[in-house]
Protein backbone atom coordinates (compact mmCIF):
# COMPACT_ATOMS: atom_id res chain seq x y z
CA UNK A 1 24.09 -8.83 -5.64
CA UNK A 2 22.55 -5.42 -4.07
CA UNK A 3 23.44 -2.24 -3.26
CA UNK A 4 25.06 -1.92 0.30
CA UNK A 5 22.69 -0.14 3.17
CA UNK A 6 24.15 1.38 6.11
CA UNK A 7 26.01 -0.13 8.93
CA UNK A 8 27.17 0.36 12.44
CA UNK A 9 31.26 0.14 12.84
CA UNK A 10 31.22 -2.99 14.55
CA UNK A 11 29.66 -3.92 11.60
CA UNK A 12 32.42 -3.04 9.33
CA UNK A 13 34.82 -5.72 11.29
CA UNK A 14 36.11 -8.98 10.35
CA UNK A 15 34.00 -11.28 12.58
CA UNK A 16 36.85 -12.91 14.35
CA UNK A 17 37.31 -8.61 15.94
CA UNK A 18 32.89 -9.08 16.61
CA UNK A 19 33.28 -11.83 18.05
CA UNK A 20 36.32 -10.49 20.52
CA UNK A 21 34.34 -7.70 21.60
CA UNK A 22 31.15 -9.62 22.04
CA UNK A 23 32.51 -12.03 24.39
CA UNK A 24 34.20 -9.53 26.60
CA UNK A 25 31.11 -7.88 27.07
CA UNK A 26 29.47 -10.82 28.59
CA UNK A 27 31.98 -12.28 30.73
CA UNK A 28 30.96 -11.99 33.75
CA UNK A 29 27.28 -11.42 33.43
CA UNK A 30 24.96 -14.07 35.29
CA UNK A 31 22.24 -14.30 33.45
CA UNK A 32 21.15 -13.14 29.67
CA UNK A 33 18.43 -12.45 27.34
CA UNK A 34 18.14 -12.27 24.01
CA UNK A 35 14.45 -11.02 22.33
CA UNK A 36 13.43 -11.46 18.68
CA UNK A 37 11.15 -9.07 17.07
CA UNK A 38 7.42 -9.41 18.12
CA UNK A 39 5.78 -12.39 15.92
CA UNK A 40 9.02 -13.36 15.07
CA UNK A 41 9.72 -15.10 11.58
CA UNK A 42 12.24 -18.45 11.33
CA UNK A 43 15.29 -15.86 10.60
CA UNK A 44 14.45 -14.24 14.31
CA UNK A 45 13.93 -16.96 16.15
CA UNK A 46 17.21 -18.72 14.51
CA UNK A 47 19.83 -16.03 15.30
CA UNK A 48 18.31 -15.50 18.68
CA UNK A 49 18.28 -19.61 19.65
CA UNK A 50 22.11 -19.09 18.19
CA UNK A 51 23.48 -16.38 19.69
CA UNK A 52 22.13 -17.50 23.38
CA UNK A 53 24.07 -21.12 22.45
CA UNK A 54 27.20 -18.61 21.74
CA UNK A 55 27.28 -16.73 24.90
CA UNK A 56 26.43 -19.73 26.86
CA UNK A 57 29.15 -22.01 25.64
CA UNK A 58 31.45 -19.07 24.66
CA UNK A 59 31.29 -16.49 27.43
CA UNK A 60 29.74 -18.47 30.49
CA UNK A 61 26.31 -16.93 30.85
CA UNK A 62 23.25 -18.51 31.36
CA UNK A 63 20.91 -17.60 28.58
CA UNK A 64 17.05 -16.95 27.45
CA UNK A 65 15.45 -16.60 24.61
CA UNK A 66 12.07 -14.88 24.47
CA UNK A 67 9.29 -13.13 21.69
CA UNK A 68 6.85 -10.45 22.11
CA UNK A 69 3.42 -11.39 20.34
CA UNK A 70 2.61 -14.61 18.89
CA UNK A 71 3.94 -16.98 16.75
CA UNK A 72 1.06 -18.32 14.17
CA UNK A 73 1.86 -19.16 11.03
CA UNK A 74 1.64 -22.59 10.17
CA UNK A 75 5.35 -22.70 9.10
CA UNK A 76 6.33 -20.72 11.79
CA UNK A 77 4.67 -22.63 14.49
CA UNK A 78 6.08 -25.82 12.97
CA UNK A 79 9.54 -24.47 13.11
CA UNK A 80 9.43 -23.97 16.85
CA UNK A 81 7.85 -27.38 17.81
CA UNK A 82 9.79 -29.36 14.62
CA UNK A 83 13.06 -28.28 15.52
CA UNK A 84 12.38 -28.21 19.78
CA UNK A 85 13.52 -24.57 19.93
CA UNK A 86 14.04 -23.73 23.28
CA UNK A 87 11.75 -19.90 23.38
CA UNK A 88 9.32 -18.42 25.46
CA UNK A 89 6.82 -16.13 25.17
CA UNK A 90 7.47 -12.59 27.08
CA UNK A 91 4.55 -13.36 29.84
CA UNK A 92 7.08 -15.60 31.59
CA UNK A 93 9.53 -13.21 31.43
CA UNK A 94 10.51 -11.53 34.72
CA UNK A 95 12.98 -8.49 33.38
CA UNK A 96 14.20 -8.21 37.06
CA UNK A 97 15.99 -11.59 36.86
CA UNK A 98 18.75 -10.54 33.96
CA UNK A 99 21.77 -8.60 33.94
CA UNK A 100 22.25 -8.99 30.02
CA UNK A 101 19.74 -7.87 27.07
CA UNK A 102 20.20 -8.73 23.17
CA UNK A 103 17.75 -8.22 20.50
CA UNK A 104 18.00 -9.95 16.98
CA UNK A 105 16.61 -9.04 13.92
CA UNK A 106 15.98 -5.81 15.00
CA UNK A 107 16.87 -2.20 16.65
CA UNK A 108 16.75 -0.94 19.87
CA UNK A 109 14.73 1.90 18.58
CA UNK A 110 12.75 0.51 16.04
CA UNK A 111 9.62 -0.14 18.21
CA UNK A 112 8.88 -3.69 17.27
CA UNK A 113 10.31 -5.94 20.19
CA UNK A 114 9.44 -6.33 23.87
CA UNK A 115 12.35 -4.74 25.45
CA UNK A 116 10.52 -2.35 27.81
CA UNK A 117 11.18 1.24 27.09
CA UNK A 118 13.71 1.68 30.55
CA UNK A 119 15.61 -0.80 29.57
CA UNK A 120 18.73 -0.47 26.64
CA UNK A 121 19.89 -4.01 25.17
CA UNK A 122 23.59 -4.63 25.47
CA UNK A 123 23.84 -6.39 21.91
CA UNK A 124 21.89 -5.47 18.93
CA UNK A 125 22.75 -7.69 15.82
CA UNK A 126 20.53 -7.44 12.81
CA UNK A 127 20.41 -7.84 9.34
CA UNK A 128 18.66 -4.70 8.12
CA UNK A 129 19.77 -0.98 7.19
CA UNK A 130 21.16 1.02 10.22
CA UNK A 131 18.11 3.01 11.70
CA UNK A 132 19.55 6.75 12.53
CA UNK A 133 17.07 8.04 13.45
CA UNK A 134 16.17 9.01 17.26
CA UNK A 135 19.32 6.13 17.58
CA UNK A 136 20.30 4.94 21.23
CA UNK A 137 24.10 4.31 21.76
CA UNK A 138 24.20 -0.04 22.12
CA UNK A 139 27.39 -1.13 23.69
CA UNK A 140 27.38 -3.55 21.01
CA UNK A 141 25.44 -2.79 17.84
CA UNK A 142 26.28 -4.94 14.67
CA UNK A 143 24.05 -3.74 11.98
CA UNK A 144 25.47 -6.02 9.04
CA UNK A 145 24.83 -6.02 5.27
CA UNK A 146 23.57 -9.28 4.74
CA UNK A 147 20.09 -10.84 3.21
CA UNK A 148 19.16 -12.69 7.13
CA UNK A 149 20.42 -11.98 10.18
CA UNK A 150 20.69 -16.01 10.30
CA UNK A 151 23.38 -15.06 8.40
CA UNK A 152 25.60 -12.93 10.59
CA UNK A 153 24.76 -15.45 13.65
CA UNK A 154 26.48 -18.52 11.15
CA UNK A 155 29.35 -16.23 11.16
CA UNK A 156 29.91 -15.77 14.79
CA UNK A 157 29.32 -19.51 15.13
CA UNK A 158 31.98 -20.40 12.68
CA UNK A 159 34.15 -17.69 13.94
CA UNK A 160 33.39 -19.36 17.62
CA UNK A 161 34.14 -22.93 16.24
CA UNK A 162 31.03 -24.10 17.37
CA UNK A 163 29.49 -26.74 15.43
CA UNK A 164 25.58 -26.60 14.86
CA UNK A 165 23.45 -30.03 15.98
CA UNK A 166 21.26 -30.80 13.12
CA UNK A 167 17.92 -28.88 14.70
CA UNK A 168 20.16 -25.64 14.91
CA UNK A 169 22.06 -25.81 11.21
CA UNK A 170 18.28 -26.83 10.34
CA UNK A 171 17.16 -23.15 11.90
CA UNK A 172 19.78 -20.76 10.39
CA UNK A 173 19.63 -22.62 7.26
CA UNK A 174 16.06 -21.52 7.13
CA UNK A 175 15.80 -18.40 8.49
CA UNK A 176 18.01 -17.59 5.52
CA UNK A 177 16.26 -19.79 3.08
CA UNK A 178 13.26 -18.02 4.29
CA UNK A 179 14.32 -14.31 4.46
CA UNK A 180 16.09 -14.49 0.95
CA UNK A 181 13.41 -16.56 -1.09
CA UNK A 182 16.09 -19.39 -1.95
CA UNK A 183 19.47 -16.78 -2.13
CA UNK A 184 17.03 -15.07 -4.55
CA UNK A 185 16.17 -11.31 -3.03
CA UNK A 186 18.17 -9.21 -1.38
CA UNK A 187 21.35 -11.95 -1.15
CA UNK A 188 25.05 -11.31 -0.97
CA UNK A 189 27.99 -13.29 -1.14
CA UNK A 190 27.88 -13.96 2.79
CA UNK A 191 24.40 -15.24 2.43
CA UNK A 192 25.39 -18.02 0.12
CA UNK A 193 28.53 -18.73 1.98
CA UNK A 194 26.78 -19.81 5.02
CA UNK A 195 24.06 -21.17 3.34
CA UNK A 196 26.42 -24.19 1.70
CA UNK A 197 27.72 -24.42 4.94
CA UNK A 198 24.70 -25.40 6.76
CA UNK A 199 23.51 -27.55 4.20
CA UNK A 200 25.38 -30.57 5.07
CA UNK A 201 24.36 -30.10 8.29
CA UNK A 202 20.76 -30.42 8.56
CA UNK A 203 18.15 -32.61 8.61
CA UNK A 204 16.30 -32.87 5.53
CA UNK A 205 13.37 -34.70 6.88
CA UNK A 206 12.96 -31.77 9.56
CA UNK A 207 12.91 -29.12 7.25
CA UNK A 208 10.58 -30.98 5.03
CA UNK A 209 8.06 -31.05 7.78
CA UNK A 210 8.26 -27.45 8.29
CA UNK A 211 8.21 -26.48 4.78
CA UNK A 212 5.10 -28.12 4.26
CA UNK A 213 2.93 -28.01 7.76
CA UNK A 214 -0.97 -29.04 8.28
CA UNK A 215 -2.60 -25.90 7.88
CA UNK A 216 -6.07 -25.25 9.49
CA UNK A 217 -8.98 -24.51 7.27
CA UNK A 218 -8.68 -20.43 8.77
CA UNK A 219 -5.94 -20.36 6.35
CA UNK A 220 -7.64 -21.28 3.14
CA UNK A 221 -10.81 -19.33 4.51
CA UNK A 222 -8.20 -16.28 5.03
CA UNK A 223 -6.33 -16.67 1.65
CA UNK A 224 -9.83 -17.09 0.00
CA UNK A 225 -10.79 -13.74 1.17
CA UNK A 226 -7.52 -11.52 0.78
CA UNK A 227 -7.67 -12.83 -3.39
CA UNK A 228 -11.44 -11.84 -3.15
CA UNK A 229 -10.59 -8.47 -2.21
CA UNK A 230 -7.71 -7.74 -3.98
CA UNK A 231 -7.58 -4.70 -6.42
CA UNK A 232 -4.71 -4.58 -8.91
CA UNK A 233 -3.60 -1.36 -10.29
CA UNK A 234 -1.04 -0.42 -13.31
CA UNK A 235 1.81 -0.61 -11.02
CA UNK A 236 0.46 -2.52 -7.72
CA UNK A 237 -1.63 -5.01 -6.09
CA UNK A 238 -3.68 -4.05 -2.92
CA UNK A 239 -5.83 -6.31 -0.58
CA UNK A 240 -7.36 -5.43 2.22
CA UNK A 241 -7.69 -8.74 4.83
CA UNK A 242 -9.89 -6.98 7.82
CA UNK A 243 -9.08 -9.49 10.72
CA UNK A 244 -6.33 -11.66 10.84
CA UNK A 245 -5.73 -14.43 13.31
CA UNK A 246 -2.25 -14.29 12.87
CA UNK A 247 -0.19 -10.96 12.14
CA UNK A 248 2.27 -12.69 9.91
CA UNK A 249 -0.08 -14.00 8.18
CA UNK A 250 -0.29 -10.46 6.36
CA UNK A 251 3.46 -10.52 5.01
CA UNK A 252 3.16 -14.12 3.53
CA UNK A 253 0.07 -12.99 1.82
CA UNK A 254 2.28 -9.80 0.39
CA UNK A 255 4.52 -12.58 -0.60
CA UNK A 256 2.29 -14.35 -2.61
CA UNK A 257 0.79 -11.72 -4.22
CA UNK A 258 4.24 -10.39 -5.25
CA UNK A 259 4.25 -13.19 -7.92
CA UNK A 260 1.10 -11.25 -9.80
CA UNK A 261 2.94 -10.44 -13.08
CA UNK A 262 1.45 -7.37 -13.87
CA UNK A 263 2.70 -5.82 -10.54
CA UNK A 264 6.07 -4.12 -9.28
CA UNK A 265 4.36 -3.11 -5.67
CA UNK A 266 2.12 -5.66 -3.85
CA UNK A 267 0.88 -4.43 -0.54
CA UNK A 268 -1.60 -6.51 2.25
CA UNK A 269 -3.08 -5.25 5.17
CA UNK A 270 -4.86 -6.63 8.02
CA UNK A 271 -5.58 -6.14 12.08
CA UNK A 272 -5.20 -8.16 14.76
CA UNK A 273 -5.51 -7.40 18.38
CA UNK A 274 -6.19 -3.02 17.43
CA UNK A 275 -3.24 -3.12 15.64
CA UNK A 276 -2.91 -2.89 11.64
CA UNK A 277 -0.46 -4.50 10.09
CA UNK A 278 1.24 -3.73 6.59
CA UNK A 279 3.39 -5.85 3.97
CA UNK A 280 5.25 -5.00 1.50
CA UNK A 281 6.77 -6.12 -1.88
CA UNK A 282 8.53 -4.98 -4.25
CA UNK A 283 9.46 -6.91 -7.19
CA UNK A 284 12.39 -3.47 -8.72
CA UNK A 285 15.48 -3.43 -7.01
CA UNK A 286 16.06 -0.45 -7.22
CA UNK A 287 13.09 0.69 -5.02
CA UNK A 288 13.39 1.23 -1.39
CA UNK A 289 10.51 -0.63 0.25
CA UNK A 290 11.62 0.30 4.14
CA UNK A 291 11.93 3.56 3.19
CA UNK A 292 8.93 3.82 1.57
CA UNK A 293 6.76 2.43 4.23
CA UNK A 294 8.23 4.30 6.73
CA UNK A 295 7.66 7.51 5.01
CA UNK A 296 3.56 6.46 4.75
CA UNK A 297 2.97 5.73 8.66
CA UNK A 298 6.02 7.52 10.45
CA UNK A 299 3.14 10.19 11.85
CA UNK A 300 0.95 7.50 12.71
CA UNK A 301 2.72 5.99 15.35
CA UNK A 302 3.72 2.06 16.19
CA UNK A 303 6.75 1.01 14.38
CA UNK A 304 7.88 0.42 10.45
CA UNK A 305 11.11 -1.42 8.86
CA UNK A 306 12.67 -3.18 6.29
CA UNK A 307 14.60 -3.06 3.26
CA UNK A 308 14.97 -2.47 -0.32
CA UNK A 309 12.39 -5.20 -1.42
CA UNK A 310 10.40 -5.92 1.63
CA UNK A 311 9.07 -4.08 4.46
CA UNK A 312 6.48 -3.94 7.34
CA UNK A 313 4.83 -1.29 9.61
CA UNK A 314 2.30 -1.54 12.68
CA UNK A 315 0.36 1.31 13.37
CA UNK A 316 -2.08 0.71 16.28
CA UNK A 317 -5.98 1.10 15.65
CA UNK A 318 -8.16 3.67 17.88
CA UNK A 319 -11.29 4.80 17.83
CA UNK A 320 -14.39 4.05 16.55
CA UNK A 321 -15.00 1.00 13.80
CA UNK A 322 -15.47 4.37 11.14
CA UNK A 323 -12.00 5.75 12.69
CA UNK A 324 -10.16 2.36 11.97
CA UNK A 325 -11.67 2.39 8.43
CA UNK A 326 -10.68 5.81 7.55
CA UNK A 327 -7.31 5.24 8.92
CA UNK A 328 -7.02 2.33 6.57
CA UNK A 329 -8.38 4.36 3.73
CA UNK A 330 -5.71 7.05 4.72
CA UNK A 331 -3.14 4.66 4.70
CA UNK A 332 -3.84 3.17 0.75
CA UNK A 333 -4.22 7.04 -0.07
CA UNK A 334 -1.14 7.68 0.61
CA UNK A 335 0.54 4.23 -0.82
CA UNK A 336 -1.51 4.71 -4.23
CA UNK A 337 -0.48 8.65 -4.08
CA UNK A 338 3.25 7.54 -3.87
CA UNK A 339 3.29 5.44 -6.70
CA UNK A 340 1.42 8.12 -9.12
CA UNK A 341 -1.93 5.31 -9.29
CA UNK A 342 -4.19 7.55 -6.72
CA UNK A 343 -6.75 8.64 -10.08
CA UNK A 344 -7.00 4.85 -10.82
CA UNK A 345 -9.91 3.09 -9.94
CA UNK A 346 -8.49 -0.31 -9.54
CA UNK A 347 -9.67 -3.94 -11.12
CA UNK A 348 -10.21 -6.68 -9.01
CA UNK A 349 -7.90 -9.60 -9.19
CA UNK A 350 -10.37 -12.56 -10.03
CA UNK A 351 -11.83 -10.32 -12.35
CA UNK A 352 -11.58 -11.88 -15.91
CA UNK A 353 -10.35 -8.26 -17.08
CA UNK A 354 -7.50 -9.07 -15.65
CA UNK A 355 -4.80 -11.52 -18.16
């Protein structure tokens, strides 16, 4: 089901052993918070709504869970107020007020959270490869091998004998629904484990309501434009989607555009608040999508991740309007030089050249 990606040693435990050591390094806190990763997807938000109910009921402290950015996808947005998660955004945050720090979904030194620079999280537990690089020791640091960090939180739980309410088995059953397109990329025995597990559990009407959300007319306007733009190559599809009023609004595009049969790569872009952000897809295996993107904007700045067939980066935007541009252009360069497709001019998707 996948090649395995590095871990952390806590990683490498049975989760009965994780669980041990993650208790005993709460008790006797006062007062916790875990963070997500800034414009956090359903998987994020899940594991960090479960992992505060596991420390609260399981170790006594009185949790918080809070995200850095915004939360605007339709689907997303429908999650939170569908399923009552209890979140915040980081502006009500006072730092000050907590003796405890987790992050989900993410590293301490990836770049893409709100944990303020000063400050190392206690617990890290996410889903993705181990990030060596420039790596901060983490008193707890579970970097697991799984398709969702939703995933390694339905572990703990079941290893903590807690039993999910319907919103909560609703959550993790997404957030790995979500992150492995139906137990179909990047999935591993675990995955589907916990995914029959929750299934009994939730409610079906609930997720139905956030599987298929009102959607302003932005979106259509949005999607309109990113197929407008589109260019598709031998090997990739690239679109270009200027503003953005929602920054994950660029990886569900990537998503969609992923389907194109022609292509192994798809790749969107789009900025929001003088940041760009990047999505990718890859439809091979075999490829290394985190690694690739990582390789294209490490020297750029802002923060890049993922795995072997998805990945994001956000590079922030300075300058003048013709700066931004030819940092986008600099960006493609490189993509299209990566993939051997730099000499090719490119057709555009709703062109009828295109079968």
């Amino acid at each position: 089901m996948g090649h395995e990606s590095p871990r952390s040693p806590i990683g490498r435990l049975p989760v009965r052993k994780k669980l041990s050591r993650l208790l005993k390094l709460a008790r006797g806190k006062t007062r916790g918070l875990v963070l997500t990763h800034d414009n956090p997807d359903p998987d994020s938000l899940a594991s960090a709504v479960a992992l505060a109910l596991i420390l609260e009921r399981k170790a006594g402290v009185s949790m918080q869970v809070a995200y850095g950015g915004i939360i605007g996808r339709a689907e997303n947005i429908a999650f939170v107020r569908v399923l009552k998660l209890p979140v915040e955004p980081i502006s009500k945050i006072v730092f000050d007020d907590f003796d405890l720090f987790a992050l989900v979904d993410t590293q301490q030194n990836v770049g893409n959270h709100a944990l303020p620079i000063h400050l190392t999280a206690d617990v890290v537990i996410d889903h993705h490869p181990l990030r060596e690089e420039n790596q901060v020791p983490v008193p707890f640091s579970d970097i697991g091998n799984t398709g969702a960090t939703s995933t390694l939180l339905t572990q703990y739980m079941r290893a903590a004998r807690l039993e999910p309410g319907p919103e909560l088995a609703t959550a993790l059953y997404y957030g790995i629904k979500a992150d492995t397109r139906d137990l179909e990329r990047q999935t591993r025995n675990p995955d589907v484990d916990s995914y029959l597990w929750l299934f009994p559990k939730i409610d079906r009407e609930l997720l139905s309501k956030i599987e298929h959300p009102d959607v302003p007319a932005r979106y259509f306007q949005l999607y309109h434009a990113a197929i407008e733009r589109a260019k598709v190559y031998s090997s990739a599809v690239i679109t270009d989607m200027s503003e953005v009023y929602s920054p994950d609004m660029v990886a569900e595009v990537a998503e969609r555009l992923s389907f194109l049969d022609t292509a192994v790569w798809s790749l969107a872009y789009g900025s929001y608040r003088s940041q760009l952000y990047l999505s990718l897809r890859v439809s091979d295996r075999r490829m290394k999508a985190g690694k690739l993107i990582r390789d294209l904007t490490q020297d750029l700045g802002g923060s890049a991740g993922g795995h072997g067939s998805m990945a994001g980066a956000r590079i922030p935007l300075y300058g003048t309007k013709q700066q931004r541009s030819a940092l986008k252009r600099e960006v493609v360069r490189r993509f299209k030089e990566s993939l051997g497709i730099e000499a090719e001019r490119g057709t555009a998707l709703l062109s009828s050249d295109v079968s």
